[in-house]
C-alpha atoms as a PDB file:
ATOM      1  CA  UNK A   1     -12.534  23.973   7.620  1.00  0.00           C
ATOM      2  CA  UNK A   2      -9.738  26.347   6.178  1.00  0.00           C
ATOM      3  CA  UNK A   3      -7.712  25.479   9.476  1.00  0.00           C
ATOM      4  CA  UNK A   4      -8.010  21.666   9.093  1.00  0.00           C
ATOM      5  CA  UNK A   5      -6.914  21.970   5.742  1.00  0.00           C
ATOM      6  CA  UNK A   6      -4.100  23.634   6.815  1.00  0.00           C
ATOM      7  CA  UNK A   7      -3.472  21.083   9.368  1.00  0.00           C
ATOM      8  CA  UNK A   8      -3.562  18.430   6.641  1.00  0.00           C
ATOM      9  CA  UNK A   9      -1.285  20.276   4.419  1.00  0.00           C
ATOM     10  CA  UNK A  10       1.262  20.722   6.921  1.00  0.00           C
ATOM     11  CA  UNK A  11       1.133  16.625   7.715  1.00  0.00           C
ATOM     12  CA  UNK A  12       0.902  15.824   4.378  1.00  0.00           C
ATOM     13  CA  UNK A  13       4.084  17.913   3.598  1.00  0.00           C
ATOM     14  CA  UNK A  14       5.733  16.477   6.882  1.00  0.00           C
ATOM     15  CA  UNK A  15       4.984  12.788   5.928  1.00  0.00           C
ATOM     16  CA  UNK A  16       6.291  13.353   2.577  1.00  0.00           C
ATOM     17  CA  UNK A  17      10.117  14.391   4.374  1.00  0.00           C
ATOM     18  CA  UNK A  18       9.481  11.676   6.970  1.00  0.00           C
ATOM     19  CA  UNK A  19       9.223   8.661   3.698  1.00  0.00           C
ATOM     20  CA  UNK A  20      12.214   9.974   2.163  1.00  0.00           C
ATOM     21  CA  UNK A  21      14.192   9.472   5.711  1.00  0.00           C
ATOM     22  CA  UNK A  22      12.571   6.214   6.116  1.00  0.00           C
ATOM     23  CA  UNK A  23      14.107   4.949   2.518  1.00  0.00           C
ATOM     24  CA  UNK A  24      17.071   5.964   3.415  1.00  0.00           C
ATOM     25  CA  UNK A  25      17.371   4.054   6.486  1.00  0.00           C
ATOM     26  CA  UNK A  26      15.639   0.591   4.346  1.00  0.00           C
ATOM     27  CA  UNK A  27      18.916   1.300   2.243  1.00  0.00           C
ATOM     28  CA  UNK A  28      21.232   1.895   5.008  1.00  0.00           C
ATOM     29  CA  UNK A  29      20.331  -1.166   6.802  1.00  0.00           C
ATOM     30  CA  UNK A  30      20.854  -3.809   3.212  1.00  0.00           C
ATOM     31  CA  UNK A  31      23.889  -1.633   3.118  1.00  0.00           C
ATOM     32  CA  UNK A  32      25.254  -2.536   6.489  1.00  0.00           C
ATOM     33  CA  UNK A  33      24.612  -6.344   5.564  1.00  0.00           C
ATOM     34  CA  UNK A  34      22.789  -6.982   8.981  1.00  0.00           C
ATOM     35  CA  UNK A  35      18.932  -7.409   8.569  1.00  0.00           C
ATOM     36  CA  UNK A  36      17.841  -8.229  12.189  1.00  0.00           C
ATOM     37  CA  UNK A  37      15.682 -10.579  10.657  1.00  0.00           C
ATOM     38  CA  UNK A  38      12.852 -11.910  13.332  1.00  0.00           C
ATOM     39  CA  UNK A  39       9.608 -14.236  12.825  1.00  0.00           C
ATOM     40  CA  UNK A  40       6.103 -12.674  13.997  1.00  0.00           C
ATOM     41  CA  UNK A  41       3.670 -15.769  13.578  1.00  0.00           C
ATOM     42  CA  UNK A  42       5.310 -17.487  11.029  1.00  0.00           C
ATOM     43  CA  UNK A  43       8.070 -17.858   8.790  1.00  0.00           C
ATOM     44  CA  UNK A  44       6.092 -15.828   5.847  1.00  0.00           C
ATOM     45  CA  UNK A  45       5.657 -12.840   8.624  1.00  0.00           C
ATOM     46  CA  UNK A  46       8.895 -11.142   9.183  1.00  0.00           C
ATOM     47  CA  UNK A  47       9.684  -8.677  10.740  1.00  0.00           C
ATOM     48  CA  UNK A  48      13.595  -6.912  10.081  1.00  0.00           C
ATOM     49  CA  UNK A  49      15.812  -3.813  11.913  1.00  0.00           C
ATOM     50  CA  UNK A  50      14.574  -1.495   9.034  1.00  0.00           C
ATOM     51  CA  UNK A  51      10.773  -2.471   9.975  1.00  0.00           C
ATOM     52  CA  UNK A  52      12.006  -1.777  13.302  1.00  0.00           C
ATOM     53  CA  UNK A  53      14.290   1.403  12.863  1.00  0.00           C
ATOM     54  CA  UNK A  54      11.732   3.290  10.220  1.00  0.00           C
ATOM     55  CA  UNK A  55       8.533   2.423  12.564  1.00  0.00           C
ATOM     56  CA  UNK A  56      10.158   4.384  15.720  1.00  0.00           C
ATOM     57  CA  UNK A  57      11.560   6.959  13.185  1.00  0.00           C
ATOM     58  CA  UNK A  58       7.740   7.671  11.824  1.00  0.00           C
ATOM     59  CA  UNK A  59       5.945   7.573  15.105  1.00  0.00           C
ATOM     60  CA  UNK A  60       9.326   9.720  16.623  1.00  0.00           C
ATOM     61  CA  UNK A  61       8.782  12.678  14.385  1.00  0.00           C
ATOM     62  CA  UNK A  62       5.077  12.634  13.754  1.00  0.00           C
ATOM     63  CA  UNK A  63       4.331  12.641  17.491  1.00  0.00           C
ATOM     64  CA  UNK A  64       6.682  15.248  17.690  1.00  0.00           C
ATOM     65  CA  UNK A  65       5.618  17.457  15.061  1.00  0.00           C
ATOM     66  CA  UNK A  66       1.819  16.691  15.728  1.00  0.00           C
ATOM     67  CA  UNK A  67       1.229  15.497  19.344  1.00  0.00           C
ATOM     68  CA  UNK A  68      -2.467  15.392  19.278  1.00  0.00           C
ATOM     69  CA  UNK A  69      -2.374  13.590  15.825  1.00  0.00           C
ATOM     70  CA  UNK A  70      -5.752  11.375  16.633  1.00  0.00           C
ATOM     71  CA  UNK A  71      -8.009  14.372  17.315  1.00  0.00           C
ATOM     72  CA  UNK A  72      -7.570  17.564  14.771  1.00  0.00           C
ATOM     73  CA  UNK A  73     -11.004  18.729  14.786  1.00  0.00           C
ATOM     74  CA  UNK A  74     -12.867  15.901  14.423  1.00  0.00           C
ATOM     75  CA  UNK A  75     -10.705  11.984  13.910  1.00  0.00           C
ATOM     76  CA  UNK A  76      -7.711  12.259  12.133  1.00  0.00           C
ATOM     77  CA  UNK A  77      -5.730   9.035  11.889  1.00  0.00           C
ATOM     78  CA  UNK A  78      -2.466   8.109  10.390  1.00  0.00           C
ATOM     79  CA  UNK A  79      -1.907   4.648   9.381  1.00  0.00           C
ATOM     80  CA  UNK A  80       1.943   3.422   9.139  1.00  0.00           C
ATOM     81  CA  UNK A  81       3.597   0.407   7.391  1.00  0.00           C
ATOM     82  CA  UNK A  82       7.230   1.105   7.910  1.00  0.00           C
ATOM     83  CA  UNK A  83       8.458  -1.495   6.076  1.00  0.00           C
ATOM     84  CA  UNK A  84       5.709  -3.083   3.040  1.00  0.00           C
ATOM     85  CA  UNK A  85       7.209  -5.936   1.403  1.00  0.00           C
ATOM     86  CA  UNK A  86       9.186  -7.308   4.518  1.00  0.00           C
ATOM     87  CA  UNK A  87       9.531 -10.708   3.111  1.00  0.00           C
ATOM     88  CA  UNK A  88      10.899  -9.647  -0.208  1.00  0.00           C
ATOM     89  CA  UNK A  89      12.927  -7.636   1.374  1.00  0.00           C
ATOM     90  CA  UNK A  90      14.404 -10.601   3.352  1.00  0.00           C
ATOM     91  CA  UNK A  91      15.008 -12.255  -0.031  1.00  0.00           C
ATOM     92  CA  UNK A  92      16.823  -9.157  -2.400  1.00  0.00           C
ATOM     93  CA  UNK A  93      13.583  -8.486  -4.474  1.00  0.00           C
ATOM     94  CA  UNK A  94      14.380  -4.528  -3.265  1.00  0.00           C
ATOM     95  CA  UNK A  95      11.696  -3.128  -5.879  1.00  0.00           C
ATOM     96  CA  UNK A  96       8.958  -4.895  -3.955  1.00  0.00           C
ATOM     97  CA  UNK A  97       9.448  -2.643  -0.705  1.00  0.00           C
ATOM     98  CA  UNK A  98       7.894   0.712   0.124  1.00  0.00           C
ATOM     99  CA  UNK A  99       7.233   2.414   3.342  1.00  0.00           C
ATOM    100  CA  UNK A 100       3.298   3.311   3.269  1.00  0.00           C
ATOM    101  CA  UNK A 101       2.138   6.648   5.434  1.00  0.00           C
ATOM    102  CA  UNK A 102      -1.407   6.959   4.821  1.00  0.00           C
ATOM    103  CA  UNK A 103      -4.125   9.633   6.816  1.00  0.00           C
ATOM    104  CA  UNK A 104      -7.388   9.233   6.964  1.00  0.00           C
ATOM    105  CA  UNK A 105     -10.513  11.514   8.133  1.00  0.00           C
ATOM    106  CA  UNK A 106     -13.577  10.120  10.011  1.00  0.00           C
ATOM    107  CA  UNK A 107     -12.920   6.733   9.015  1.00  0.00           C
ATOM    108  CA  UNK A 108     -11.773   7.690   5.000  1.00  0.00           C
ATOM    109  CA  UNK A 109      -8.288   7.562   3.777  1.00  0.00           C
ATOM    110  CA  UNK A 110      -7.724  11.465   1.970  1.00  0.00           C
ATOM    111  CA  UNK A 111      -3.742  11.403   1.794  1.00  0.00           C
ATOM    112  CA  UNK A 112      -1.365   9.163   1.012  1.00  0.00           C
ATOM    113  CA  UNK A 113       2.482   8.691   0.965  1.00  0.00           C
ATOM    114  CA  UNK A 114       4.689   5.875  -0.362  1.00  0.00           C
ATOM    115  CA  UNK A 115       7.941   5.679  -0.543  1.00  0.00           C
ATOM    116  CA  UNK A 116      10.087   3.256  -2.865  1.00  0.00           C
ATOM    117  CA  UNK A 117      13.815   2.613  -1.518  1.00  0.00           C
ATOM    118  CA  UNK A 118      15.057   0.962  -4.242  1.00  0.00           C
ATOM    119  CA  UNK A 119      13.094   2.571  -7.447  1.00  0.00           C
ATOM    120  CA  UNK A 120      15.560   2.688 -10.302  1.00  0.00           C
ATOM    121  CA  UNK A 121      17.895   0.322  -8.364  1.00  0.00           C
ATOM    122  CA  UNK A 122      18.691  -1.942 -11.179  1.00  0.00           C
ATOM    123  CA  UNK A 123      19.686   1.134 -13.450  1.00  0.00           C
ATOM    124  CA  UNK A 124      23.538   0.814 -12.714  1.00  0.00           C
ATOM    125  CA  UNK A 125      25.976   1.668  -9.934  1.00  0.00           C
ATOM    126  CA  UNK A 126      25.530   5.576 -10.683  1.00  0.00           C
ATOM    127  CA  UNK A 127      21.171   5.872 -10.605  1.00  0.00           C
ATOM    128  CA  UNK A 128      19.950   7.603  -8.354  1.00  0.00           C
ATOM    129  CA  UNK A 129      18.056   5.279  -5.938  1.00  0.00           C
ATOM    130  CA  UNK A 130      14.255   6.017  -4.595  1.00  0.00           C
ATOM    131  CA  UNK A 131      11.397   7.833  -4.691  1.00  0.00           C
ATOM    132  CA  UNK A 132       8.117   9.234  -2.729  1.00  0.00           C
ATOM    133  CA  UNK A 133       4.815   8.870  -4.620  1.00  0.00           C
ATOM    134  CA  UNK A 134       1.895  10.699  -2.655  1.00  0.00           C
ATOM    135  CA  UNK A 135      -1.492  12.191  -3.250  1.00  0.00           C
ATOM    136  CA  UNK A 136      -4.240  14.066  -1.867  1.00  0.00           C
ATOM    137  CA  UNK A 137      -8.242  12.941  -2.814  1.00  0.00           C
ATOM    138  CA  UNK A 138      -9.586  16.344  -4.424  1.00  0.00           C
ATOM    139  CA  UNK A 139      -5.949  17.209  -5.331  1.00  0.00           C
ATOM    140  CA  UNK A 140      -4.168  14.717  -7.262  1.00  0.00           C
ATOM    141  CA  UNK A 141      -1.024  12.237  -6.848  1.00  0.00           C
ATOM    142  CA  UNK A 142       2.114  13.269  -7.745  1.00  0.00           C
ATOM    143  CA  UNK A 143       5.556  11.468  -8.302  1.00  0.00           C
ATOM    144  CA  UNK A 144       4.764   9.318 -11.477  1.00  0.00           C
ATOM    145  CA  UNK A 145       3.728   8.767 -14.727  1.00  0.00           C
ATOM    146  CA  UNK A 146       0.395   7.261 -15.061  1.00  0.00           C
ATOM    147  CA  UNK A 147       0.230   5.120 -17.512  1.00  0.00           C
ATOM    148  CA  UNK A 148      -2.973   2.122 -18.336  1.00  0.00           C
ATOM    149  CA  UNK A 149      -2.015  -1.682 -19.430  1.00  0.00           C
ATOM    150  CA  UNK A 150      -3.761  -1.317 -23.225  1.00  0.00           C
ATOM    151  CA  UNK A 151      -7.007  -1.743 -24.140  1.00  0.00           C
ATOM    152  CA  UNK A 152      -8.536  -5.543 -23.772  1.00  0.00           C
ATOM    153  CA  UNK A 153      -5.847  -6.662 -21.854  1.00  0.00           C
ATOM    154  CA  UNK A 154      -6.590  -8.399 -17.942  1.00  0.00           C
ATOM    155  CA  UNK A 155      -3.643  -8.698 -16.140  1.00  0.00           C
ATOM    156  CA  UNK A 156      -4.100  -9.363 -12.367  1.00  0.00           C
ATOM    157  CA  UNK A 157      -1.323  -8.853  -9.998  1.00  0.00           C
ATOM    158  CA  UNK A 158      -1.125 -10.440  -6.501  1.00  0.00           C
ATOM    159  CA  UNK A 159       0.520 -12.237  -3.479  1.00  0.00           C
ATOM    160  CA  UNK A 160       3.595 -13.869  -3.894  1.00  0.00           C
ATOM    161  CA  UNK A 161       3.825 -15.424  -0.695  1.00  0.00           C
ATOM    162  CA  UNK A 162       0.468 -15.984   1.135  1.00  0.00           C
ATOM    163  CA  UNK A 163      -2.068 -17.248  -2.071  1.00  0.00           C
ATOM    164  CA  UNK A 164      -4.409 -20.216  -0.942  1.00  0.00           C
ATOM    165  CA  UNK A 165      -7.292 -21.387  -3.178  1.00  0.00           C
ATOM    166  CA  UNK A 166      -9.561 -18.636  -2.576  1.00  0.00           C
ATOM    167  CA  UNK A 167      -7.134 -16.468  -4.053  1.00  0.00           C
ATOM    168  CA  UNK A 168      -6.658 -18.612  -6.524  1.00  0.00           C
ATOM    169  CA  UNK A 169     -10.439 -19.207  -7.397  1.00  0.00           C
ATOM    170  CA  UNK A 170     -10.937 -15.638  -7.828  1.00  0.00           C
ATOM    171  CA  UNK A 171      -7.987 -15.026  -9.771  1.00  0.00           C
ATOM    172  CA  UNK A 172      -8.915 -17.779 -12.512  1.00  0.00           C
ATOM    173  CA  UNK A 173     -12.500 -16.770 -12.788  1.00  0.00           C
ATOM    174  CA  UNK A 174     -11.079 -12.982 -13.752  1.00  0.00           C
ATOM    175  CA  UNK A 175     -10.051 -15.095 -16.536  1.00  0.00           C
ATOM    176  CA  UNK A 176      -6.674 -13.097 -17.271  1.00  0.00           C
ATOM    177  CA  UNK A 177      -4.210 -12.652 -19.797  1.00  0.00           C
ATOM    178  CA  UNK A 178      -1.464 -12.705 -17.191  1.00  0.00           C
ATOM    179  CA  UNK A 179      -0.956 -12.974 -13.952  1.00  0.00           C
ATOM    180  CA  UNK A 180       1.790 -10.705 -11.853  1.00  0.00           C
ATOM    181  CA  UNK A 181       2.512 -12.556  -8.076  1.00  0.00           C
ATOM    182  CA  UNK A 182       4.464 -10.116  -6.944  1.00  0.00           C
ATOM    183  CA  UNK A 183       4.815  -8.204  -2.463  1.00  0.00           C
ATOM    184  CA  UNK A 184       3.764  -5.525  -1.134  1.00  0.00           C
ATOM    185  CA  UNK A 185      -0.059  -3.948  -1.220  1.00  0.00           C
ATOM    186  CA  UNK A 186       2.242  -0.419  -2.199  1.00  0.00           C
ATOM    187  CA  UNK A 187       4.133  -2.025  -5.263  1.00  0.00           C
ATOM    188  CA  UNK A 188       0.745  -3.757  -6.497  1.00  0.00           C
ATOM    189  CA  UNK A 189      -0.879   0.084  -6.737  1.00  0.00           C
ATOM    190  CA  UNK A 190       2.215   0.962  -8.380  1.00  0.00           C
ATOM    191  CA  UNK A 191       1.623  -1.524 -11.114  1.00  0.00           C
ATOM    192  CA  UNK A 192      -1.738  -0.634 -11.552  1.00  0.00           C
ATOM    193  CA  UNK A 193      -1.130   3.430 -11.719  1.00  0.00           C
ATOM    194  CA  UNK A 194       1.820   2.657 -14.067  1.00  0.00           C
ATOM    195  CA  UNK A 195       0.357   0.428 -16.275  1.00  0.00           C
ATOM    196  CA  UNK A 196       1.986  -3.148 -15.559  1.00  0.00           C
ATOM    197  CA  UNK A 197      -1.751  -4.471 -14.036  1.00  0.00           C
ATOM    198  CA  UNK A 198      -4.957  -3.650 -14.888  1.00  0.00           C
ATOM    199  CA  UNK A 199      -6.370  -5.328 -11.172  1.00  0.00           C
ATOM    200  CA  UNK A 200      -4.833  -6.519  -7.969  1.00  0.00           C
ATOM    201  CA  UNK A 201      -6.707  -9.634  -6.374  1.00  0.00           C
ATOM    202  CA  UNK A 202      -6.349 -10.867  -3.013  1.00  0.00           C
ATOM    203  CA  UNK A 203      -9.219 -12.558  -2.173  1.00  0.00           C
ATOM    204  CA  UNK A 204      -8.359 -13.740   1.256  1.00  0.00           C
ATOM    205  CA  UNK A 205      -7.653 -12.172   4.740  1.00  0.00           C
ATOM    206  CA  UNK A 206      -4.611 -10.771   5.312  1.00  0.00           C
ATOM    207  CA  UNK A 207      -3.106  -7.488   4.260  1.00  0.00           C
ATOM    208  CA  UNK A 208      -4.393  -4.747   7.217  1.00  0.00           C
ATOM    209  CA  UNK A 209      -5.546  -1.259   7.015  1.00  0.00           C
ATOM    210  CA  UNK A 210      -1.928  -0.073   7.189  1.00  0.00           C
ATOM    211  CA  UNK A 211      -0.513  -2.085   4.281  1.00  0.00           C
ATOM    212  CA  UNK A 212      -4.178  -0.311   1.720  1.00  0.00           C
ATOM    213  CA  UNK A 213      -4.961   3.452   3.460  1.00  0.00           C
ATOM    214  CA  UNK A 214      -1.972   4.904   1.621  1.00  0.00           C
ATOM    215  CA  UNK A 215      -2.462   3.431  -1.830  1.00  0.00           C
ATOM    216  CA  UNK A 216      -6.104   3.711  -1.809  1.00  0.00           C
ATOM    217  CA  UNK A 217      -5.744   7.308  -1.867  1.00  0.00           C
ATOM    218  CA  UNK A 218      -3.053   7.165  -4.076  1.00  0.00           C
ATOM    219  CA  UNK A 219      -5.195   4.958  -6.718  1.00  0.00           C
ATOM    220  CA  UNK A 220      -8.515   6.868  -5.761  1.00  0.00           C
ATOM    221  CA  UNK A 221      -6.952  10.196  -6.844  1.00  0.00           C
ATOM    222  CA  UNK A 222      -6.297   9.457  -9.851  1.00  0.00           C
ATOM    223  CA  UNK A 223      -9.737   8.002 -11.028  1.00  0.00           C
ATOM    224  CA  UNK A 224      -9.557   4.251  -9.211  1.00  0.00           C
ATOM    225  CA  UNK A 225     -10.644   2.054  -6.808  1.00  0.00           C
ATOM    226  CA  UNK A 226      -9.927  -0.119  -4.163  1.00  0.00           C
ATOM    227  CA  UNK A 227     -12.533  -1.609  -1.800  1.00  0.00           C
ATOM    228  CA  UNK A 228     -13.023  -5.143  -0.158  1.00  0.00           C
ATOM    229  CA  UNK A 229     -14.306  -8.111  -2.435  1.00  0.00           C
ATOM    230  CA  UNK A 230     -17.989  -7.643  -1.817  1.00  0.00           C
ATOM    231  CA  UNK A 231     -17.034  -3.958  -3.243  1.00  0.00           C
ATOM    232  CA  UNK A 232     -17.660  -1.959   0.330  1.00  0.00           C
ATOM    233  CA  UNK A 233     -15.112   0.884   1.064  1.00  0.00           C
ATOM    234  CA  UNK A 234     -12.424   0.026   3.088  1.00  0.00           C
ATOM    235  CA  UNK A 235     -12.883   1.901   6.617  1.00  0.00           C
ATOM    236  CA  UNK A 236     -10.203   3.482   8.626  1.00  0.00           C
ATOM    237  CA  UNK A 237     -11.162   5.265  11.869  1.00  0.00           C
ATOM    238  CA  UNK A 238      -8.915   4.622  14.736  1.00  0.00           C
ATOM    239  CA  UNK A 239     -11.600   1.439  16.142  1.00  0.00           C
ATOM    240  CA  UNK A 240     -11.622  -0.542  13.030  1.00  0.00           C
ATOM    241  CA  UNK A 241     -10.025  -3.845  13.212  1.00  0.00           C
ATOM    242  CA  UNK A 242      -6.741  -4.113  11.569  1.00  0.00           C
ATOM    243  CA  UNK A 243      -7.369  -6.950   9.565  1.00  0.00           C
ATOM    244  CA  UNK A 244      -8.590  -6.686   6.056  1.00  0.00           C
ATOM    245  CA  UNK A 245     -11.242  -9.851   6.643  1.00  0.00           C
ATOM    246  CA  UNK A 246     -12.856  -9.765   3.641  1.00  0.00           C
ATOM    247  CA  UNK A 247     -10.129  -9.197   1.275  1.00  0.00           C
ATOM    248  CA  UNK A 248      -8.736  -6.576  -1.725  1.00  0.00           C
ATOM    249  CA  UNK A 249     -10.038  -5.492  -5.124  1.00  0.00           C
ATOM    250  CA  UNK A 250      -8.372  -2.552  -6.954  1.00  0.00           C
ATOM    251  CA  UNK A 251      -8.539  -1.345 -10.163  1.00  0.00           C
ATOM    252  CA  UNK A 252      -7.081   2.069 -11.935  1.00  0.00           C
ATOM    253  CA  UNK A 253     -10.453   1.260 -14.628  1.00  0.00           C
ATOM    254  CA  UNK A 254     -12.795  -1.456 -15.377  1.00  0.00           C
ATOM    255  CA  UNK A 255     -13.836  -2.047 -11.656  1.00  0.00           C
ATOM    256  CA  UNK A 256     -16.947  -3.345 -12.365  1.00  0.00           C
ATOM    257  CA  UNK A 257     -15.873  -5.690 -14.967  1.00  0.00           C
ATOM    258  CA  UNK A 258     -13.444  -7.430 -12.301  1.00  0.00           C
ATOM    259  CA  UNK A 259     -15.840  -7.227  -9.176  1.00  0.00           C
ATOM    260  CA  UNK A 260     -18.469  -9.203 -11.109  1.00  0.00           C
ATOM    261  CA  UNK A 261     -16.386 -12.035 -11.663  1.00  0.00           C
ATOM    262  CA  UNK A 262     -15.458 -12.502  -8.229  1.00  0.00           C
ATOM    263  CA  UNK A 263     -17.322 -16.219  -7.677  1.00  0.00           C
ATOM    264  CA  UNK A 264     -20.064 -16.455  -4.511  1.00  0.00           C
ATOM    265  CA  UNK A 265     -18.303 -19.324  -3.000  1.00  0.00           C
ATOM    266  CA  UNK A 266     -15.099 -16.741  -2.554  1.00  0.00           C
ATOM    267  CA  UNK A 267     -17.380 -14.269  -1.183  1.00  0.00           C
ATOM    268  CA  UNK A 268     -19.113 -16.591   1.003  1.00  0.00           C
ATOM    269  CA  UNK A 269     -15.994 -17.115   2.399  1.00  0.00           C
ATOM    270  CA  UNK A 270     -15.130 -13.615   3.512  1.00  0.00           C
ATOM    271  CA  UNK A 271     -16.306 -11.913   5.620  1.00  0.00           C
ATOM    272  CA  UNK A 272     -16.674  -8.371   6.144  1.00  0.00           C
END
């Protein structure tokens, strides 16, 4: 146990110096004015050179540094978005993107890293640009200020680009005071752990298991949660589909007031 701890330090510490190189080549690339911009499946799924040029740049020096990454012991699994937020990337909304390096162990995520390129980017010519949030479950998470929205207050944040009328359904019947639609699954736990949300609602397919295992842990570690909308935990062994079928609910507190608003014709819907 003391070696696989060790083992998780050392990848933990590792992913942490492999974020901050990935934000620097997200900045690079807006900086060189060519974004490489390609279509997936459609014209809301993008794909750029930075998703591109950070992916091999992750996978390059993790394989490297850890070659037999899936099996440490027992199933240790690294889950990668190397560029969260594509879209809004696409369009100049910089403060929407992170780059998400999340681990999980026999099928639960335990560390998480995310990097922000563009923190503090609308501070002036002279701020200092970026930053790497990340977090351990049993240690902590590091990198911010936590902060709640104030007492009595329900403000949901969500997707900006891919809402339908589940998501829509779910978000009304949460009846909040204010609603944030804003990309990125890693700049929605941001709001929540700095106190600009008090839930994030997505009540349709959509985000994946890369895009929630690094700000689950991130959220988890510091007292919240984040499961599917029928309220199982999220599961991330290396078999799992990708797809999050059955949706997102996260909260830094209050879970259970949110989760028992969700309406049965939105759960219906999903499925796990």
């Amino acid at each position: 146990m003391a070696s696989g701890h060790t083992v998780l330090m050392r990848l933990v510490a590792s992913s942490y110096s492999i974020a901050q190189k990935a934000g620097t080549i997200v900045r690079r690339v807006i900086a060189e004015g060519d974004l490489g911009i390609v279509e997936k499946t459609s014209a809301t799924d993008l794909q750029t050179k930075a998703d591109r040029l950070v992916q091999m740049s992750i996978c390059s020096s993790l394989a490297r540094k850890f070659p037999k990454l899936t099996i440490i012991g027992e199933e240790l699994v690294v889950w990668v978005d190397p560029l969260d937020g594509t879209k809004e990337y696409t369009e100049g909304l910089l403060d929407n993107v992170t780059v998400l390096i999340g681990i999980a162990y026999e099928g639960k995520a335990i560390a998480g890293i995310i990097n922000q390129p563009y923190y503090n980017y609308q501070a002036g010519p002279d701020a200092v640009l970026g930053r790497t949030i990340w977090g351990v479950l049993g240690l902590g998470a590091f990198g911010f200020q936590l902060k709640e929205v104030p007492a009595g207050k329900h403000i949901v944040t969500t997707t900006r680009s891919h809402s339908n009328k589940l998501v829509t359904d779910c978000i009304s019947a949460m009846n909040p005071d204010d609603v944030l639609r804003v990309g990125g699954a890693g700049n929605k736990i941001i709001q929540l752990i700095e106190g600009k949300a008090s839930a994030y609602v997505f009540a349709s397919p959509g985000c994946k298991k890369w895009d929630t295992c690094a700000p689950e842990v991130i959220l988890h570690a510091v007292g919240g949660k984040l499961t599917d909308i029928h309220g199982n935990a999220l599961q991330y062994n290396k078999e799992v589909k990708h797809m999050n079928s059955a949706g997102v609910l996260a909260t830094l507190r209050n879970y259970d007031y949110y989760a028992s608003r969700v309406p049965e014709s939105v759960k219906n819907a999903l499925v796990p």
